[in-house]
C-alpha atoms as a PDB file:
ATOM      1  CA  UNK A   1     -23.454  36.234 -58.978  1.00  0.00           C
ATOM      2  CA  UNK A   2     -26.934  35.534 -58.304  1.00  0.00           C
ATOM      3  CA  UNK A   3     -28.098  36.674 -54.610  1.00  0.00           C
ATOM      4  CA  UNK A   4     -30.833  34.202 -52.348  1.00  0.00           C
ATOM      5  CA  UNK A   5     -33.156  37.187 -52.292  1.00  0.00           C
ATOM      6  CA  UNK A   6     -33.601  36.995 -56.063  1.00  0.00           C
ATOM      7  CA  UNK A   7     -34.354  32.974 -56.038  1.00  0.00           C
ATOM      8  CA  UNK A   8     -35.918  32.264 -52.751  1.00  0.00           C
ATOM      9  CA  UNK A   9     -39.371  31.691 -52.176  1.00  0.00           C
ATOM     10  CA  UNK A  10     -41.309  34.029 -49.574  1.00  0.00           C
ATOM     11  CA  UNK A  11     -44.107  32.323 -48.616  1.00  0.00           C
ATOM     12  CA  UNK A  12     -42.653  29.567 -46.293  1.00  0.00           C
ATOM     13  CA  UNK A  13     -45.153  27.598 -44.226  1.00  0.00           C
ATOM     14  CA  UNK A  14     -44.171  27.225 -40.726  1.00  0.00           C
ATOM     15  CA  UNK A  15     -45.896  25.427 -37.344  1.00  0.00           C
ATOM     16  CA  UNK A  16     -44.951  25.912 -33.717  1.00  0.00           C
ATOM     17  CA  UNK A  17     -42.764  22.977 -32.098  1.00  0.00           C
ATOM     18  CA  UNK A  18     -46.121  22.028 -29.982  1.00  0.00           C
ATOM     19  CA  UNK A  19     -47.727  20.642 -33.539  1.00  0.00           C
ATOM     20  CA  UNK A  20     -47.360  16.435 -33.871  1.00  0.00           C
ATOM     21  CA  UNK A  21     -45.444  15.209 -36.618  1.00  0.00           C
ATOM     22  CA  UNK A  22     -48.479  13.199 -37.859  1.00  0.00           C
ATOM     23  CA  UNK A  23     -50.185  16.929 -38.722  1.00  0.00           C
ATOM     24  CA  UNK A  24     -46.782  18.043 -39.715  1.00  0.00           C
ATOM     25  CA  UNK A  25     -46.857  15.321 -42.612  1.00  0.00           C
ATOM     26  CA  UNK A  26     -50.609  16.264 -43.525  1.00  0.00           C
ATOM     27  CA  UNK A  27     -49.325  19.881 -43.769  1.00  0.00           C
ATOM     28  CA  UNK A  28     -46.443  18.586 -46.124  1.00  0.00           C
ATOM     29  CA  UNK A  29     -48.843  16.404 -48.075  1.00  0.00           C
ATOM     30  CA  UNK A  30     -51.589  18.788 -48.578  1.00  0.00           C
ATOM     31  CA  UNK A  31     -49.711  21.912 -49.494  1.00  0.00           C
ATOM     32  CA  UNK A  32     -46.829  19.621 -51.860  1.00  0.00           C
ATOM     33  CA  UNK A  33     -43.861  20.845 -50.215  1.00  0.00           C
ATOM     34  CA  UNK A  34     -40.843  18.961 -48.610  1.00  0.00           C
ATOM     35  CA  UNK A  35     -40.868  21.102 -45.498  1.00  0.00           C
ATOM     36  CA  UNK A  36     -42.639  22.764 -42.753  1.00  0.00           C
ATOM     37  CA  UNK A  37     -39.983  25.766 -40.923  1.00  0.00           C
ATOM     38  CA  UNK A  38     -40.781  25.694 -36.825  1.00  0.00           C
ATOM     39  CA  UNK A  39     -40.517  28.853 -35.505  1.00  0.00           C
ATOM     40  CA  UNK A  40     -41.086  30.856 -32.277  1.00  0.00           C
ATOM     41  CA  UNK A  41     -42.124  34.041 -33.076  1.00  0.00           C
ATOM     42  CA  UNK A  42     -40.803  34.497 -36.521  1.00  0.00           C
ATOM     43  CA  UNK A  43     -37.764  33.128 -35.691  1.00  0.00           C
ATOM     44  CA  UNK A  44     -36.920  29.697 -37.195  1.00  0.00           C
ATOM     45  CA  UNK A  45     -35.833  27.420 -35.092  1.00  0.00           C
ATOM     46  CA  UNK A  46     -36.179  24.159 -36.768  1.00  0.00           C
ATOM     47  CA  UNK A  47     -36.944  22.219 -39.697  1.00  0.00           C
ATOM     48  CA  UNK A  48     -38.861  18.947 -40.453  1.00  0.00           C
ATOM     49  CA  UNK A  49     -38.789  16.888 -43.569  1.00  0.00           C
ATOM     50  CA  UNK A  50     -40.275  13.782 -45.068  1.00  0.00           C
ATOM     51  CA  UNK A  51     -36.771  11.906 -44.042  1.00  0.00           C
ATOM     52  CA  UNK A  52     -37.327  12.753 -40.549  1.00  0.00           C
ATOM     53  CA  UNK A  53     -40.877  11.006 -39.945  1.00  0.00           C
ATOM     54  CA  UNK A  54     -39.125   8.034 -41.714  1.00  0.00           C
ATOM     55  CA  UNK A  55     -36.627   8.553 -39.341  1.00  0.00           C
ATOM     56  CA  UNK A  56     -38.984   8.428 -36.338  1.00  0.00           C
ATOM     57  CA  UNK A  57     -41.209   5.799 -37.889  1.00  0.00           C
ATOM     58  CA  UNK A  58     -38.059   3.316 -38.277  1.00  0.00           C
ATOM     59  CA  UNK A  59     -37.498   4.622 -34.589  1.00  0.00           C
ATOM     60  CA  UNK A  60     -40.897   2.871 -33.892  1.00  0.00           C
ATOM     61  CA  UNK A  61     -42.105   6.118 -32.869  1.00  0.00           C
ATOM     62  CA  UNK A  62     -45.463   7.651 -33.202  1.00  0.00           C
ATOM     63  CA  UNK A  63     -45.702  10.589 -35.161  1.00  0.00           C
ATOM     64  CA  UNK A  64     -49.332  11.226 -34.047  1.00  0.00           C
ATOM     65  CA  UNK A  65     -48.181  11.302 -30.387  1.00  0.00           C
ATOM     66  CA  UNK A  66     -45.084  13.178 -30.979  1.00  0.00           C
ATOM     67  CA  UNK A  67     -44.759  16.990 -30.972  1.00  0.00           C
ATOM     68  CA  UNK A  68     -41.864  19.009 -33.211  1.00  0.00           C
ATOM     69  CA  UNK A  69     -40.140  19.707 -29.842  1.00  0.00           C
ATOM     70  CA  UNK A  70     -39.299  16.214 -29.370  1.00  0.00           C
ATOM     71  CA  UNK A  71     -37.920  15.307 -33.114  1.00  0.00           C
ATOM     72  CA  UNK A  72     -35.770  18.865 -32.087  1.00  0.00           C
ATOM     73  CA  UNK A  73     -34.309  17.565 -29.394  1.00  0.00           C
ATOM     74  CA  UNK A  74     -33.703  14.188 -30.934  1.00  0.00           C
ATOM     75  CA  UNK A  75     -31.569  16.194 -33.793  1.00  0.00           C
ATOM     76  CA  UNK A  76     -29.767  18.195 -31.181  1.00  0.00           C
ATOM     77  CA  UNK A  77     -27.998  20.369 -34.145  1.00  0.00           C
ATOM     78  CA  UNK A  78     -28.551  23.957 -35.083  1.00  0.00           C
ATOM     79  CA  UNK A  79     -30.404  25.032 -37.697  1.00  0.00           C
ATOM     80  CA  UNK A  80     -28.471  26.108 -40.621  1.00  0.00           C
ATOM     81  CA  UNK A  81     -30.199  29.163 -42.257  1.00  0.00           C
ATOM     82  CA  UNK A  82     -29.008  31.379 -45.462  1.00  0.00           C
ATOM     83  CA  UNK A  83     -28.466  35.640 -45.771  1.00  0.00           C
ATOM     84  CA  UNK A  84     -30.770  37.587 -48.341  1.00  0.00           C
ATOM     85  CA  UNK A  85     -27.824  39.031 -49.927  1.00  0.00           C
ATOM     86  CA  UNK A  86     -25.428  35.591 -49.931  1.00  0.00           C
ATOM     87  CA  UNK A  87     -24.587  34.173 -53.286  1.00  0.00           C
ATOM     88  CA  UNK A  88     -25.835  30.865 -54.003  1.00  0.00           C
ATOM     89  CA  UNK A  89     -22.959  29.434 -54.587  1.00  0.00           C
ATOM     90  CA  UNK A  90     -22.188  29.917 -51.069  1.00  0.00           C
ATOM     91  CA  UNK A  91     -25.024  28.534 -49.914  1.00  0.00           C
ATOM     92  CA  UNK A  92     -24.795  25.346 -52.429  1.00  0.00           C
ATOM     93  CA  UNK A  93     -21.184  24.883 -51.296  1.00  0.00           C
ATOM     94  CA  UNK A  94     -22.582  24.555 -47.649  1.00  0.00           C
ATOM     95  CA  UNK A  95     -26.209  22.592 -48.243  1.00  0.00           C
ATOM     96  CA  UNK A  96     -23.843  20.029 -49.903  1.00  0.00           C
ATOM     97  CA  UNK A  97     -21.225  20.012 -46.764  1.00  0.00           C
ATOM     98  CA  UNK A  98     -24.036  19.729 -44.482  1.00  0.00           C
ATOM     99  CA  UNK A  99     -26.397  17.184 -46.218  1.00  0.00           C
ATOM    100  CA  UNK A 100     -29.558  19.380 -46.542  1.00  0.00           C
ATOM    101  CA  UNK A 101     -31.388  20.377 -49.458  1.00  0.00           C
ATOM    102  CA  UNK A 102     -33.116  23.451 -47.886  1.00  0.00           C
ATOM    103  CA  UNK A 103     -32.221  26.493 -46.350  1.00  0.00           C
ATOM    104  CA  UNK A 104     -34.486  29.289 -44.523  1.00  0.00           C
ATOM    105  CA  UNK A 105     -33.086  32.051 -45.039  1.00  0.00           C
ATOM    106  CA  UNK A 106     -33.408  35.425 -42.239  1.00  0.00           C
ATOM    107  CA  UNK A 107     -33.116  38.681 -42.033  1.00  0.00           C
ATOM    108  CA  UNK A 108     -30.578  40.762 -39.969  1.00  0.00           C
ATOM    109  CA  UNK A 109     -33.321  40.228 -36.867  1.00  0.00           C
ATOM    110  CA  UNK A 110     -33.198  36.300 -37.635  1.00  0.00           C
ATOM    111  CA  UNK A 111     -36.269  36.391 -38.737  1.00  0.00           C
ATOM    112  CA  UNK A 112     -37.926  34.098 -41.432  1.00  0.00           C
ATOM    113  CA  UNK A 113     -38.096  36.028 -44.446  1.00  0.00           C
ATOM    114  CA  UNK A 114     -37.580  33.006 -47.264  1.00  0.00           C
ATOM    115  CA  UNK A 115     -36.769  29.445 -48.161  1.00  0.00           C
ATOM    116  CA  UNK A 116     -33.956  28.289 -50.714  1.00  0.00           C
ATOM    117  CA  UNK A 117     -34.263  24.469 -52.046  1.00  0.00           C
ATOM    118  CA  UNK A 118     -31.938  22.587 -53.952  1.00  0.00           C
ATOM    119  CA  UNK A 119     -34.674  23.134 -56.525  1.00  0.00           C
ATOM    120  CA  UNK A 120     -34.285  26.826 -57.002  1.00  0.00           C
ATOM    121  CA  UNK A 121     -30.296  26.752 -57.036  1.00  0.00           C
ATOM    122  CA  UNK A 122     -30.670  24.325 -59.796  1.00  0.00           C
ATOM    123  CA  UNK A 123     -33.515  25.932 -62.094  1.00  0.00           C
ATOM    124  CA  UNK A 124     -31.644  29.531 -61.375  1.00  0.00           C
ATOM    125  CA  UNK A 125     -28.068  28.061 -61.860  1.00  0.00           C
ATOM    126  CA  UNK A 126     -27.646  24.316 -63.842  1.00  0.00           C
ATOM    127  CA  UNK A 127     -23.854  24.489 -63.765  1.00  0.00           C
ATOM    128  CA  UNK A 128     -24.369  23.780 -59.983  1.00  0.00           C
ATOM    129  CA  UNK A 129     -25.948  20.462 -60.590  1.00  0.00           C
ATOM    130  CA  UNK A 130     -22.099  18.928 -61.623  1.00  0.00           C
ATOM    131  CA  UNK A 131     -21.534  20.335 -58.020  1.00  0.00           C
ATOM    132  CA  UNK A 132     -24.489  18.776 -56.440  1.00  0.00           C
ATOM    133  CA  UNK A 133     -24.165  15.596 -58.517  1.00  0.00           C
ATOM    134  CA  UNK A 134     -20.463  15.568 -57.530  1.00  0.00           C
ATOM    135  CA  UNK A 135     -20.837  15.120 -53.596  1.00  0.00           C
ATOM    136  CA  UNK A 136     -24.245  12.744 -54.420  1.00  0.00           C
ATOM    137  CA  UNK A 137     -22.087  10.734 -56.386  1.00  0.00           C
ATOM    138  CA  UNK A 138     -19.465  10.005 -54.052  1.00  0.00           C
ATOM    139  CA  UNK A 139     -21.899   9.111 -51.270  1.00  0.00           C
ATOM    140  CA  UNK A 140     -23.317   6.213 -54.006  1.00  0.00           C
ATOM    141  CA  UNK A 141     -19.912   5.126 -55.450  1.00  0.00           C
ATOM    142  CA  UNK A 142     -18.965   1.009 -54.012  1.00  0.00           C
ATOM    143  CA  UNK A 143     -19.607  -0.103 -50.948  1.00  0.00           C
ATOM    144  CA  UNK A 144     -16.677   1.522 -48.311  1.00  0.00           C
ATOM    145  CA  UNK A 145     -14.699  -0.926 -46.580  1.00  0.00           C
ATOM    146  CA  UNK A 146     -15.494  -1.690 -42.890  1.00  0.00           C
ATOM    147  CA  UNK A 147     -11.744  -0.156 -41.958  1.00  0.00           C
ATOM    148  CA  UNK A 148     -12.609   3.547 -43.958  1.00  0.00           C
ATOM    149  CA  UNK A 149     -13.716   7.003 -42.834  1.00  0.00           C
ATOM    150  CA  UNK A 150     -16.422   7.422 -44.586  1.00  0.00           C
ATOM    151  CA  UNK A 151     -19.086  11.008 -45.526  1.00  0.00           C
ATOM    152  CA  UNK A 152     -22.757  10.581 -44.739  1.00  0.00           C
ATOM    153  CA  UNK A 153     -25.521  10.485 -42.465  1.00  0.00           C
ATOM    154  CA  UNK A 154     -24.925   8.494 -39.147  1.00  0.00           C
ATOM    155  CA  UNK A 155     -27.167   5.938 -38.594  1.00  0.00           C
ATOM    156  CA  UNK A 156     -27.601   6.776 -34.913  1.00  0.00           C
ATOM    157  CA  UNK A 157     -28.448  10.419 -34.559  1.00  0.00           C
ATOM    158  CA  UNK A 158     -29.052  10.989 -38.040  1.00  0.00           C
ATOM    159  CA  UNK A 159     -26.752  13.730 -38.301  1.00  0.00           C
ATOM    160  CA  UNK A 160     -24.081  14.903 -41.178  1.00  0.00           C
ATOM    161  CA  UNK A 161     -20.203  13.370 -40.921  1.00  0.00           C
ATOM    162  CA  UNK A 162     -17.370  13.828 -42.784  1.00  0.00           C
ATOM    163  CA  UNK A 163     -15.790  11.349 -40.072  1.00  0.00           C
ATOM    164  CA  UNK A 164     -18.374   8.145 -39.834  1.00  0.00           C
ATOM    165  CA  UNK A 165     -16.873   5.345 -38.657  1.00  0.00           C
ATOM    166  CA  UNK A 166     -18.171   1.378 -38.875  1.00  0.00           C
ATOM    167  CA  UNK A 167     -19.173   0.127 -35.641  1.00  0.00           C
ATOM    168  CA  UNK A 168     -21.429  -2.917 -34.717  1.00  0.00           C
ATOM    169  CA  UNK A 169     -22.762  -2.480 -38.003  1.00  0.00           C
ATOM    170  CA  UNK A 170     -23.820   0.644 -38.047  1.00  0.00           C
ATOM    171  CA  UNK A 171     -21.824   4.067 -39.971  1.00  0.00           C
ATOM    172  CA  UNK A 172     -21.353   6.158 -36.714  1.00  0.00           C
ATOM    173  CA  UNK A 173     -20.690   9.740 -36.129  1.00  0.00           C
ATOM    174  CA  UNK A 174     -17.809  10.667 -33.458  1.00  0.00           C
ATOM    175  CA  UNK A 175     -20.029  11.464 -31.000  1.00  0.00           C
ATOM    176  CA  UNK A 176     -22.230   8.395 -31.274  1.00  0.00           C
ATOM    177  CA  UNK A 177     -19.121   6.013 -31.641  1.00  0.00           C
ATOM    178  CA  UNK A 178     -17.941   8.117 -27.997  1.00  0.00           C
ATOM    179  CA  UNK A 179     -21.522   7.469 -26.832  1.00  0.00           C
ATOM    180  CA  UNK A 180     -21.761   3.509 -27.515  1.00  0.00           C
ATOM    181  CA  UNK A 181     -18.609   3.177 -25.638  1.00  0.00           C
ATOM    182  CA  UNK A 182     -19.020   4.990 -23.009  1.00  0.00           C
END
């Protein structure tokens, strides 16, 4: 089985969490890529994509005013990050459980040493794309009924569920739904 080492690419651009999301997206825009990696050090500690200045701009927030840190803190979850030597299957099996399309990947040290996109898994391996195309299609498939448990990004927090619930409108992780009625 193919290894990450073999398909990732090395040269990862990267900012500190002190950088705004406005430059962040001018960093995205002039260098054609779908991420910047935040690190401290060389050790990634974050990631920001396109979805999450939508995210912040639907938030009414201002990405010129707001630094990395804060967007961080707003995600509250831990960055998920792939092995050199791990098969990409692996690492397919758990972009697709978590909802992400891209993966740093570090060394033994944690350090930043690569990125792996949905991209390269699917140019390196096309039998993963039934896999991929799979999980996408089930997110897409009807409209769920207001009374289901439902897969997907909550609409609160914007974090991965496999347990979103409908509440006031809204598809709600556990910890949101807790939250609101607290």
């Amino acid at each position: 089985m193919v290894k990450v080492k073999e398909i990732m690419k090395k040269h990862v651009i990267v900012a500190s969490k002190d950088t705004t999301l406005y430059t962040i997206s001018k960093i995205m825009v002039n260098n054609r890529i779908g991420s910047v990696v935040i690190v401290e050090g060389n050790k990634p500690i974050g990631i920001v994509t396109p979805d999450d200045i939508v995210m912040l701009i639907a938030k009414n927030k201002d990405p010129s005013k707001m630094k990395v840190a804060e967007l961080l803190e707003m995600k509250n979850k831990p960055l998920i990050t792939a092995k050199p030597n791990e098969n990409i299957l692996r690492i397919t099996k758990r972009m697709v459980k978590n909802g992400i399309k891209r993966l740093p990947v570090v060394n033994e040290r944690q350090e930043l040493v690569g990125i792996v996109s949905d991209k390269e898994l699917l140019l390196i391996s096309p039998e993963l794309v039934e896999i991929l195309s799979e999980k996408m299609k089930l997110k897409v498939e009807g409209t769920p009924s207001t009374d289901e448990v439902i897969s997907g990004l909550c609409e609160d927090c914007g974090e991965y569920s496999d347990e979103l619930k409908h509440v006031d409108g809204s598809w709600l992780c556990p910890e949101c739904v807790e939250r609101r009625s607290a």
